[in-house]
Protein backbone atom coordinates (compact mmCIF):
# COMPACT_ATOMS: atom_id res chain seq x y z
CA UNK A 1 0.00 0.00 0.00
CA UNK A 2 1.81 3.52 -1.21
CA UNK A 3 0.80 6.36 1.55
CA UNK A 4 0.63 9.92 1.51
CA UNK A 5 4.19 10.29 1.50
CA UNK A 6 4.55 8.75 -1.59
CA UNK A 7 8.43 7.77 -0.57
CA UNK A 8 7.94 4.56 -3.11
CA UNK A 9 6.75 6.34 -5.60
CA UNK A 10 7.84 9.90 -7.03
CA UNK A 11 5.37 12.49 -8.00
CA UNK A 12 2.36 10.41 -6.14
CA UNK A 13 2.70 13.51 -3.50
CA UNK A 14 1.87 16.17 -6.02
CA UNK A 15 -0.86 13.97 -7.70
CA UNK A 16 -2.41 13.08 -4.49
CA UNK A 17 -2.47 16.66 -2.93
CA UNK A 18 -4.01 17.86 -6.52
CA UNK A 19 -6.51 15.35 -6.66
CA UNK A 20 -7.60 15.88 -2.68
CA UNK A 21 -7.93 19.95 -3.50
CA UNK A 22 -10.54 18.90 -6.33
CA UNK A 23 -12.06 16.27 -3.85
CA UNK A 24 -12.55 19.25 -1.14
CA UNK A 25 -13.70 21.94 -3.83
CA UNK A 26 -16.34 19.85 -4.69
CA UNK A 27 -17.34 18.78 -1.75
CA UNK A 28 -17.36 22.28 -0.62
CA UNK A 29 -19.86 23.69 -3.18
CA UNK A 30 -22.21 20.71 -3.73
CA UNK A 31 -22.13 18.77 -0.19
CA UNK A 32 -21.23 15.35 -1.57
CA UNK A 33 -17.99 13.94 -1.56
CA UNK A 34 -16.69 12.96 -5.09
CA UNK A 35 -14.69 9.62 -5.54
CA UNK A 36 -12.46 9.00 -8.45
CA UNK A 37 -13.52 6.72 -10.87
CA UNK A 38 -11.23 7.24 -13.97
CA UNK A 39 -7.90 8.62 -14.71
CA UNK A 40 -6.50 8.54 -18.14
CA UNK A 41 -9.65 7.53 -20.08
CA UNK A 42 -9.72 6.73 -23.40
CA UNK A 43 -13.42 7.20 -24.12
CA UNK A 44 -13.01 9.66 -26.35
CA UNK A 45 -16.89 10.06 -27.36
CA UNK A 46 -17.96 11.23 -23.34
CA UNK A 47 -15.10 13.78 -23.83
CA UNK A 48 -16.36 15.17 -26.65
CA UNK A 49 -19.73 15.70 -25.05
CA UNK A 50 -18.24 17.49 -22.02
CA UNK A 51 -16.37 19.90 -24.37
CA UNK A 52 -19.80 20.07 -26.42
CA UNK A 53 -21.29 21.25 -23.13
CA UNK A 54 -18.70 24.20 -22.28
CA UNK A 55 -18.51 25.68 -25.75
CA UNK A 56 -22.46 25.88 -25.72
CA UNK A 57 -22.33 26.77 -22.00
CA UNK A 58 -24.82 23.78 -21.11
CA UNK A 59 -26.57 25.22 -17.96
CA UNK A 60 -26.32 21.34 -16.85
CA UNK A 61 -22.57 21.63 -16.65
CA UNK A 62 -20.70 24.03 -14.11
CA UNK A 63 -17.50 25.43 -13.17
CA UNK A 64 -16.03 24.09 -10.10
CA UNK A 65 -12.16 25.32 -10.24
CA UNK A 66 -9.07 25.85 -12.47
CA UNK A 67 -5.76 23.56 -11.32
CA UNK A 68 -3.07 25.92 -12.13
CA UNK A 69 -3.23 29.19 -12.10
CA UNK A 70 -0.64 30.23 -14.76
CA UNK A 71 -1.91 27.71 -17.22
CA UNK A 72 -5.11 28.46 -19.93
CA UNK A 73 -8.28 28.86 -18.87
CA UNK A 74 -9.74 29.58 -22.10
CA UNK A 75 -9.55 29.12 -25.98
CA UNK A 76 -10.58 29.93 -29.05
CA UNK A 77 -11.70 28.11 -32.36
CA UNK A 78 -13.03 29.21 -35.91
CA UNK A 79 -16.46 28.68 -36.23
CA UNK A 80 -16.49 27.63 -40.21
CA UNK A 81 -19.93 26.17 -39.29
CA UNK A 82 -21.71 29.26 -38.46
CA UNK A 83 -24.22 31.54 -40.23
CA UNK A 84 -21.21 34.37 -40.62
CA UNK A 85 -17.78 32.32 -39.70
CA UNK A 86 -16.43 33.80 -36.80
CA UNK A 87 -13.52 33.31 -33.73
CA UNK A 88 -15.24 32.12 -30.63
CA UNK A 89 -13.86 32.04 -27.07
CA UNK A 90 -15.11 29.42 -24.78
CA UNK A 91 -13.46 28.42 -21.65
CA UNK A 92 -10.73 25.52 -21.71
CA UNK A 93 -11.72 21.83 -20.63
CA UNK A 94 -7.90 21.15 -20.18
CA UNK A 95 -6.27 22.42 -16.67
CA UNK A 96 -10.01 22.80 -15.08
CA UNK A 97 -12.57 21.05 -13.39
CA UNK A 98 -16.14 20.73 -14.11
CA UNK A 99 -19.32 18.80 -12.81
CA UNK A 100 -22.71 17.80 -13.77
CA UNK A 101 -24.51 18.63 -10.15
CA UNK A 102 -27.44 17.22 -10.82
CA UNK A 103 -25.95 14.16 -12.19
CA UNK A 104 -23.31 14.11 -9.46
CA UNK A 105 -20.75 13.39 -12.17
CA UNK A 106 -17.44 15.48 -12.38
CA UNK A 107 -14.60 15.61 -14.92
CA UNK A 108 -10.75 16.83 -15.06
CA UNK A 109 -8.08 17.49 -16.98
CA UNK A 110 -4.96 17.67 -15.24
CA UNK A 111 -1.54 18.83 -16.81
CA UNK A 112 1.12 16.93 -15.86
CA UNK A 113 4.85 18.33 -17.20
CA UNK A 114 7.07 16.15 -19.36
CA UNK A 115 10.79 17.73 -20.47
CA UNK A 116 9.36 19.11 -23.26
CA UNK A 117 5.52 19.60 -23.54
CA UNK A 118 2.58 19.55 -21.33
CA UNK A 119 0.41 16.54 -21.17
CA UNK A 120 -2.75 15.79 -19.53
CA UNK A 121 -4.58 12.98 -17.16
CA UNK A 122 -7.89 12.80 -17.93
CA UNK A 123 -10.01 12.01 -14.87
CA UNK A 124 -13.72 11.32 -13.86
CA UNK A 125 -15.30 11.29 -10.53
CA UNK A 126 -18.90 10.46 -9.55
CA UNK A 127 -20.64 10.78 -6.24
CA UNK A 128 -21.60 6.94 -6.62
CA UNK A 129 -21.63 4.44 -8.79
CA UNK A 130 -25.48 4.55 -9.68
CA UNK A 131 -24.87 8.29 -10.32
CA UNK A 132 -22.23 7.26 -12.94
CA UNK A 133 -24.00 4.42 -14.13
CA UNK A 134 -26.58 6.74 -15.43
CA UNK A 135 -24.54 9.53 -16.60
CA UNK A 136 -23.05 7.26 -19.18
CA UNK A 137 -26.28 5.74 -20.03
CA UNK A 138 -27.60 9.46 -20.99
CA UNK A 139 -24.13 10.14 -22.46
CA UNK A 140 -24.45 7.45 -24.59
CA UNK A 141 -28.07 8.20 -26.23
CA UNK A 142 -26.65 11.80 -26.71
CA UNK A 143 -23.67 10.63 -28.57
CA UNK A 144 -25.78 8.53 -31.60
CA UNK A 145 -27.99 11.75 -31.54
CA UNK A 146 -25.22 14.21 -32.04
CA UNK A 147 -23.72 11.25 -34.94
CA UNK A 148 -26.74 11.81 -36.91
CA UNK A 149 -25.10 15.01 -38.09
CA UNK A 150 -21.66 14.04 -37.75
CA UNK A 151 -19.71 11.49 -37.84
CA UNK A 152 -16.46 10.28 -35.89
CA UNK A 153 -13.11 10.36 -37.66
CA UNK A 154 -10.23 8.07 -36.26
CA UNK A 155 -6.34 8.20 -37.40
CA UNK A 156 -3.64 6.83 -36.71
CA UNK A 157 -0.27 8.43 -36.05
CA UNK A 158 3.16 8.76 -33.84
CA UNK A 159 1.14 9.65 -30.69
CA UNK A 160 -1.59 6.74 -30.71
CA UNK A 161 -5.08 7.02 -32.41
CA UNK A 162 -6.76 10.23 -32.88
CA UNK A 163 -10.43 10.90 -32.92
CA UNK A 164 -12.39 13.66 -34.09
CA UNK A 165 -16.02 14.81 -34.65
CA UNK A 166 -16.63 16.50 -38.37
CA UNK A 167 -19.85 17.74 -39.67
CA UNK A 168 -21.10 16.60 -42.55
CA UNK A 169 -21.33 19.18 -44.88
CA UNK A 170 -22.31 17.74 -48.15
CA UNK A 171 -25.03 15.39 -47.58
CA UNK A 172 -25.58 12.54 -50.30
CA UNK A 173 -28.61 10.54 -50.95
CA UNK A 174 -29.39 6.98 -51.97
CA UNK A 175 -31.22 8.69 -54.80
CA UNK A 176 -27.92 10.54 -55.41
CA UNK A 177 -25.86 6.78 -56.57
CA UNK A 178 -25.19 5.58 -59.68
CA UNK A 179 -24.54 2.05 -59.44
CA UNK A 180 -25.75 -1.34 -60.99
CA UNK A 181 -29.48 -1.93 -59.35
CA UNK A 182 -28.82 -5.53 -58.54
CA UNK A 183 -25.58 -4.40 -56.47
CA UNK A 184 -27.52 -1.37 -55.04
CA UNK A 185 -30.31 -3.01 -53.79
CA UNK A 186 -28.44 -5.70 -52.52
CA UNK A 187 -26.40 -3.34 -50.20
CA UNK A 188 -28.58 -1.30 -49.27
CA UNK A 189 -31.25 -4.04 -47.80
CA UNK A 190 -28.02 -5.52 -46.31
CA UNK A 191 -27.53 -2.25 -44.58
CA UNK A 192 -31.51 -1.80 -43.59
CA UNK A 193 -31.44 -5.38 -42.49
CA UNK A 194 -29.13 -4.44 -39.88
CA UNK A 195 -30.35 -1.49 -38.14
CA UNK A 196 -33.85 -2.85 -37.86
CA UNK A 197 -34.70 -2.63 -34.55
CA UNK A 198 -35.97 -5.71 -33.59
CA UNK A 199 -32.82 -7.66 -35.27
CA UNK A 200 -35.24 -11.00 -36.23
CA UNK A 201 -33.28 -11.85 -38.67
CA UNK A 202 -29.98 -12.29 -36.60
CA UNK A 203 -31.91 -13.83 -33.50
CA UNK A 204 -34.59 -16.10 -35.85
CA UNK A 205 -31.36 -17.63 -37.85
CA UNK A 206 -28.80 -17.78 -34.36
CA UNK A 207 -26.73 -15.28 -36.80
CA UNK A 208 -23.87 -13.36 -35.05
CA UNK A 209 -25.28 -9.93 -35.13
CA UNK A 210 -21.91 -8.38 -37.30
CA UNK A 211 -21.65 -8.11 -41.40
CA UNK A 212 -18.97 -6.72 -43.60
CA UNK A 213 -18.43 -5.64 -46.97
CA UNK A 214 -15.75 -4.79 -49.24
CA UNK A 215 -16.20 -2.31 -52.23
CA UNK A 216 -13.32 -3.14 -55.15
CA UNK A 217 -12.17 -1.12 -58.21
CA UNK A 218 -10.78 1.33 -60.02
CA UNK A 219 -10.46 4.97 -58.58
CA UNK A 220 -13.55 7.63 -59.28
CA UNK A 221 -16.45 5.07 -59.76
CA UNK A 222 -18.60 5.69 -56.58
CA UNK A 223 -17.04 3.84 -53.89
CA UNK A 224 -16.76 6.96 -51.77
CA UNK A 225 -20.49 8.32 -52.58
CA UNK A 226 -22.00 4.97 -51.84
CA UNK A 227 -20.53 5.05 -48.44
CA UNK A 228 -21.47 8.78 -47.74
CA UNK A 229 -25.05 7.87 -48.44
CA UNK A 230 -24.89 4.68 -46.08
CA UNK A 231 -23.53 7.39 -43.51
CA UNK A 232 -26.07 10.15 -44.41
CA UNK A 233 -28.99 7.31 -44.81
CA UNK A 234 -28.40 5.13 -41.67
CA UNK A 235 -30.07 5.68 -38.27
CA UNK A 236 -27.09 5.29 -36.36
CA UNK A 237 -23.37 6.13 -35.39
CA UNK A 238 -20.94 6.24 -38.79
CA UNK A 239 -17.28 6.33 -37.76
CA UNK A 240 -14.33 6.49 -40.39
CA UNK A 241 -10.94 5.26 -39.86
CA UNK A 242 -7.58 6.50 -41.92
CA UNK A 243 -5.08 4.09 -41.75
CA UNK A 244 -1.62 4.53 -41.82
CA UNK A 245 1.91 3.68 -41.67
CA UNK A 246 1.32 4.20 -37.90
CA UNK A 247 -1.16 1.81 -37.71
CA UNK A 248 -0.48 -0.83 -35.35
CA UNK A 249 -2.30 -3.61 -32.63
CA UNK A 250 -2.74 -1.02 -30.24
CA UNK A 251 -4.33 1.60 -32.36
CA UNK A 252 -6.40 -1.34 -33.63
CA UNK A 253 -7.76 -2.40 -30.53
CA UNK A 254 -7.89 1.00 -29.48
CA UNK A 255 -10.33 1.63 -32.94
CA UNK A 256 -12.55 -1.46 -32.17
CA UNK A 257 -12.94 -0.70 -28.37
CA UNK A 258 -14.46 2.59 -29.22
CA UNK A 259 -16.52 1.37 -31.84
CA UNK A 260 -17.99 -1.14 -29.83
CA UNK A 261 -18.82 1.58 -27.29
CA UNK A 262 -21.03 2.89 -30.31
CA UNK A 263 -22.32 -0.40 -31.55
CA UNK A 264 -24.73 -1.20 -33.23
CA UNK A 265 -22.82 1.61 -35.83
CA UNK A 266 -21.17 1.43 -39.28
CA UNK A 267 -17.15 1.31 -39.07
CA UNK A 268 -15.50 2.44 -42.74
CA UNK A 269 -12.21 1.55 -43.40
CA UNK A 270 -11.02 3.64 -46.47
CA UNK A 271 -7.66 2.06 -48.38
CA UNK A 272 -7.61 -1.26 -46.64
CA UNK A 273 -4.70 -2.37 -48.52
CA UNK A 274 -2.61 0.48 -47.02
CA UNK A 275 -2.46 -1.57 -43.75
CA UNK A 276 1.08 -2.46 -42.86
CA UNK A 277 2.25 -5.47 -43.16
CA UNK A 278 3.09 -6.45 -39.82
CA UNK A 279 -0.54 -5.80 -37.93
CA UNK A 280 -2.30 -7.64 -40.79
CA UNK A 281 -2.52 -11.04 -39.23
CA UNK A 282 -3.51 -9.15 -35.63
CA UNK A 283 -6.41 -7.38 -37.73
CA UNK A 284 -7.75 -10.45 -38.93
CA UNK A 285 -7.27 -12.14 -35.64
CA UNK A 286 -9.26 -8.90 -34.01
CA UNK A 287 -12.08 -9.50 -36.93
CA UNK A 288 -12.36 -13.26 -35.90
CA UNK A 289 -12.72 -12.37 -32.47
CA UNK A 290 -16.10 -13.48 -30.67
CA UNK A 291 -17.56 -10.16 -29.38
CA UNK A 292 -14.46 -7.60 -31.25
CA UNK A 293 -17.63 -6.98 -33.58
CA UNK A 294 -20.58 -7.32 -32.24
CA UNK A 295 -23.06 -4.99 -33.61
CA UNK A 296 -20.41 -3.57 -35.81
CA UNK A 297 -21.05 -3.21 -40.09
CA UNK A 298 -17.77 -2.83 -41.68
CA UNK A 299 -17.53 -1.48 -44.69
CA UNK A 300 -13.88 -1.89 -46.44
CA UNK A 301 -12.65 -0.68 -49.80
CA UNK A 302 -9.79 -0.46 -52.04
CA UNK A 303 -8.38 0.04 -55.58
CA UNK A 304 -6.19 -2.27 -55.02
CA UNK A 305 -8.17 -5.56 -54.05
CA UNK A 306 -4.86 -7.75 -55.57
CA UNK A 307 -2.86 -6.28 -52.25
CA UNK A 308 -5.21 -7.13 -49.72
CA UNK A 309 -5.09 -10.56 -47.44
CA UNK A 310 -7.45 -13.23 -49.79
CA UNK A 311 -8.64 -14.71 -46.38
CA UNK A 312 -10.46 -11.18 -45.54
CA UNK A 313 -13.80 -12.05 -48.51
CA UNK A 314 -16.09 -14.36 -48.41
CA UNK A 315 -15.51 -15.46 -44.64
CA UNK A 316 -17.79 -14.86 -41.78
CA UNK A 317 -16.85 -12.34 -39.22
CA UNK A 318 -14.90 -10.44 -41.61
CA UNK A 319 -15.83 -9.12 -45.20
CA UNK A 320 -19.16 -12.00 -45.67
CA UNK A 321 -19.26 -10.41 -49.26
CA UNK A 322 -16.99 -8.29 -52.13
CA UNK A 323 -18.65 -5.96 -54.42
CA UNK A 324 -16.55 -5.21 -57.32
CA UNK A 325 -17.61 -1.37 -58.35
CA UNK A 326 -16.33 -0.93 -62.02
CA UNK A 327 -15.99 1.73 -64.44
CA UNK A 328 -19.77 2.76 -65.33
CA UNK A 329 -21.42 0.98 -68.98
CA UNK A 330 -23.47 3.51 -71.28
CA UNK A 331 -26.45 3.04 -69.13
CA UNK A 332 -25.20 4.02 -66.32
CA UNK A 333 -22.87 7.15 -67.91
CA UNK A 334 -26.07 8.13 -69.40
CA UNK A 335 -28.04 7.70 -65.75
CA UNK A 336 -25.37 10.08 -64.54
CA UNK A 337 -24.71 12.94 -66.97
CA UNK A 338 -28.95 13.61 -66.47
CA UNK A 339 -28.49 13.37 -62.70
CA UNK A 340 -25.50 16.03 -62.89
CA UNK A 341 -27.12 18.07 -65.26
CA UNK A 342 -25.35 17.95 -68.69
CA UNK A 343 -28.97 18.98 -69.90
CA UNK A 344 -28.64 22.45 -68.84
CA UNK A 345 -25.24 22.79 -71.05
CA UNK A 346 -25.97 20.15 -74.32
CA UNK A 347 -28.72 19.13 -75.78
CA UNK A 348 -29.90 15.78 -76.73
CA UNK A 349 -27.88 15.03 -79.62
CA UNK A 350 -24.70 16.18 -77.90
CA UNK A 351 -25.83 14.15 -74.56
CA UNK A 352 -26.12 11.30 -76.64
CA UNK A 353 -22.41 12.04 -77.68
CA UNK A 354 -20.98 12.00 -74.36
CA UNK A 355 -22.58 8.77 -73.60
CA UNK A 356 -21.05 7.42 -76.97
CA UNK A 357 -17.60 8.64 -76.56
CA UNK A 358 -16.88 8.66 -73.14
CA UNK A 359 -16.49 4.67 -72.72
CA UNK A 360 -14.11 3.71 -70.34
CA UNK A 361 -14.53 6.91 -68.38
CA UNK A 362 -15.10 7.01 -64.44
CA UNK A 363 -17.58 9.08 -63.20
CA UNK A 364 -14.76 11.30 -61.78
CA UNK A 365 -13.66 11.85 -65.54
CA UNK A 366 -17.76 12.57 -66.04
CA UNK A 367 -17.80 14.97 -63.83
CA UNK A 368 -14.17 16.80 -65.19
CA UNK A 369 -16.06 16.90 -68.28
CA UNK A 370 -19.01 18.56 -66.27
CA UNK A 371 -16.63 21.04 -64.87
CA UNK A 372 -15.07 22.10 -68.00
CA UNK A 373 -18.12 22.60 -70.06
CA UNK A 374 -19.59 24.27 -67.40
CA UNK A 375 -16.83 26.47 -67.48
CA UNK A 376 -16.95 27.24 -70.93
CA UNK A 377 -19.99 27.82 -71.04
CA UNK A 378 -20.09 30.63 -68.37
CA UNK A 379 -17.59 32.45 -70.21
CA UNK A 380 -19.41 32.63 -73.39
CA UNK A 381 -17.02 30.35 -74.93
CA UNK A 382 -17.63 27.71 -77.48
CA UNK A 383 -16.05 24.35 -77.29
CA UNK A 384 -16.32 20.83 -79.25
CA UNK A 385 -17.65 17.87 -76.79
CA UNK A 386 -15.82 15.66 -79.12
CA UNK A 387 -12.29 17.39 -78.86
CA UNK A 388 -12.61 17.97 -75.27
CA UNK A 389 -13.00 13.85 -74.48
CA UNK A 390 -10.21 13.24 -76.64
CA UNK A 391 -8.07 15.13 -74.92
CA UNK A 392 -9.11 14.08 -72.03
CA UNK A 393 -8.15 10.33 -73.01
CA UNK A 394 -5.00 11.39 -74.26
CA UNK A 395 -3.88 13.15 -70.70
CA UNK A 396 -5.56 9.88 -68.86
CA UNK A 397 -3.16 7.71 -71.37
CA UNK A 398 -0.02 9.39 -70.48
CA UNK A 399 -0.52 9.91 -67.01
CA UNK A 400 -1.14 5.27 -66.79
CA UNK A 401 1.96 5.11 -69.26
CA UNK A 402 4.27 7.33 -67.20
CA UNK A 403 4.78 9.32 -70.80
CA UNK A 404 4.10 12.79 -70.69
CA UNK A 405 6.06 13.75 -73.70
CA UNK A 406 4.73 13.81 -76.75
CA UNK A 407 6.91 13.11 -79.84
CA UNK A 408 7.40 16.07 -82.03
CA UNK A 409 8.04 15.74 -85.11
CA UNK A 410 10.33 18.70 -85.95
CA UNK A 411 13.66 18.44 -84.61
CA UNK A 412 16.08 21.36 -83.03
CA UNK A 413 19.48 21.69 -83.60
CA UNK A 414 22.04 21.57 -86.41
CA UNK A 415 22.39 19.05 -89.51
């Protein structure tokens, strides 16, 4: 047992006198006293509610004291989300302490001093463990609200995983894909299937309540806007992960744990084949795990599908099916040049060229040739469809070749 001196243990003394000031200051103002139930937690999603709370200035949450007096007790952020974008100043969560009263829930982040930067202990204290109990109940119904407008963003780097909320700004519909109806409707009743509430098809069958799918092919055909409208479409959590040279077993775990926490949610991992080579086999061991995914949908995608681990389609637990999304036939280049709106800049006849000559074009390329016309168009210009998608295949040659030179026929210099 290490006492109050702390003798077997440098810097307990400092910690422990810190943590009994908070302990008094609370039980000074509210009458209760507050035991510690957390320190360095990595539930990132009830932090980001508590922060939510001071920058609105939640009359729920409250002020109790700041730890160090020459350290910040405010900042500052750019609005970009706001009617007229502005700075606002809100008071810091780090270095202070704050509690939910009524709740009887408190929270603290204490700086601790390394050589060279300022870190921080995160720390949570409850008046009892009912009180807590239902603070993270409440927390957690409040967090798949607030994802129904945003959705949770993790990455890995140097320092561990990092997670962040973004709005979403530019909200796609179902309506809004262009995709092969047999392969749309199939995903999305996958998807519906999943978030039904009453789950009979999982509990009828004795299915493990978890699915995955992978989404294959070549860059620009829809792989990203068919996930944005599973994320803008489903009633539930959506979190994204980036992975990276940094990714490792921790940072996995790490990545599952909190999306667990959300569950049931939709995880997206962008680029699987960018996952390094030497966490693969923990992945797939993390994937096969009994309860690693319960109530998770994964939704993986590449360009790349030849660099991925073969033993991640077609199994249960991990991907249970691969959907290859390839470059779009005339049916669908046609379905997607009326839902753009080539009709305000062509007319039929031309439409019907771009349809004809634009084979083997992704629907990024469609939507270059969008751009440009649209261009031209606003500054009176006049411009052949025809030319324009032949150069366009011409740059989209060299730039697969490697070639950006053309051969000239003339030659410089001296006979």
């Amino acid at each position: 047992m290490v006492k109050e001196t702390g003798k077997e243990m440098p810097g307990y003394p400092a910690f422990a006198s810190l943590m009994k000031g908070m302990q008094d200051e609370l039980q000074e103002k509210y009458g209760d006293f507050y035991a510690v139930y957390n320190t360095d937690d990595v539930h990132y999603e009830l932090w980001t509610i508590v922060e939510e709370d001071i920058r609105k200035e939640n009359p729920e949450i409250e002020h109790v004291a700041q730890l160090f007096e020459r350290l910040e007790s405010s900042s500052f952020e750019y609005d970009e989300e706001a009617a007229v974008p502005v700075y606002k100043v809100f008071r810091s969560l780090n270095n202070q302490v704050y509690a939910y009263p009524e709740a009887g829930v408190a929270f603290a982040k204490i700086p601790y001093f390394s050589d060279a930067s300022i870190l921080y202990i995160q720390c949570v204290l409850a008046t009892g463990k009912e009180n807590i109990t239902n603070f993270l109940t409440t927390l957690r119904d409040r967090v798949w609200k607030k994802s129904r407008d945003e959705v949770l963003v993790f990455k890995d780097s140097m320092e561990g995983v990092t997670q962040e909320q973004q709005q979403v700004t530019n909200t796609v519909t179902r309506e809004n894909v262009v995709l092969d109806e047999t392969v749309k409707k199939e995903i999305y009743g996958m998807i519906d299937q999943f978030f039904t509430e009453d789950r009979s098809f999982f509990t009828t069958y004795d299915i493990p309540y978890r699915r995955g799918i992978l989404l294959y092919g070549p860059p620009g055909n829809g792989k990203t806007t068919l996930v944005k409208s599973i994320a803008n479409t489903v009633a539930a959590p959506v979190a994204y992960w980036q992975i990276t040279e940094h990714t490792s077993s921790e940072s996995i775990e790490e990545v599952f744990s909190s999306a667990t926490r959300l569950a049931p949610m939709v995880l997206v991992i962008e680029d699987i084949d960018s996952m390094p080579e030497g966490v693969r086999s923990y992945f797939l061991n993390t994937l096969d795990g009994a309860t690693s995914k319960e109530g998770i949908f994964l939704i993986g995608t590449t360009n790349y599908p030849e660099q991925i681990d073969s033993g991640l389609v077609n199994r249960a637990g991990r991907f249970d099916r691969g959907y290859e999304i390839t470059l779009p036939d005339a049916s669908l280049r046609s379905q997607y040049i009326e839902k753009v709106g080539f009709s305000r800049l062509l007319d039929a006849e031309e439409m019907e060229k771009v349809v004809d000559k634009s084979e083997g074009f992704s629907f990024a390329q469609m939507k270059e040739l969008f751009v440009f016309l649209a261009a031209a168009k606003h500054q009176g210009d006049t411009v052949s469809v025809k030319e324009i998608i032949k150069n366009m295949k011409r740059e989209h040659k060299k730039s697969k070749t490697g070639k950006w030179w053309e051969e000239q026929q003339d030659e410089l210099g001296f006979r």
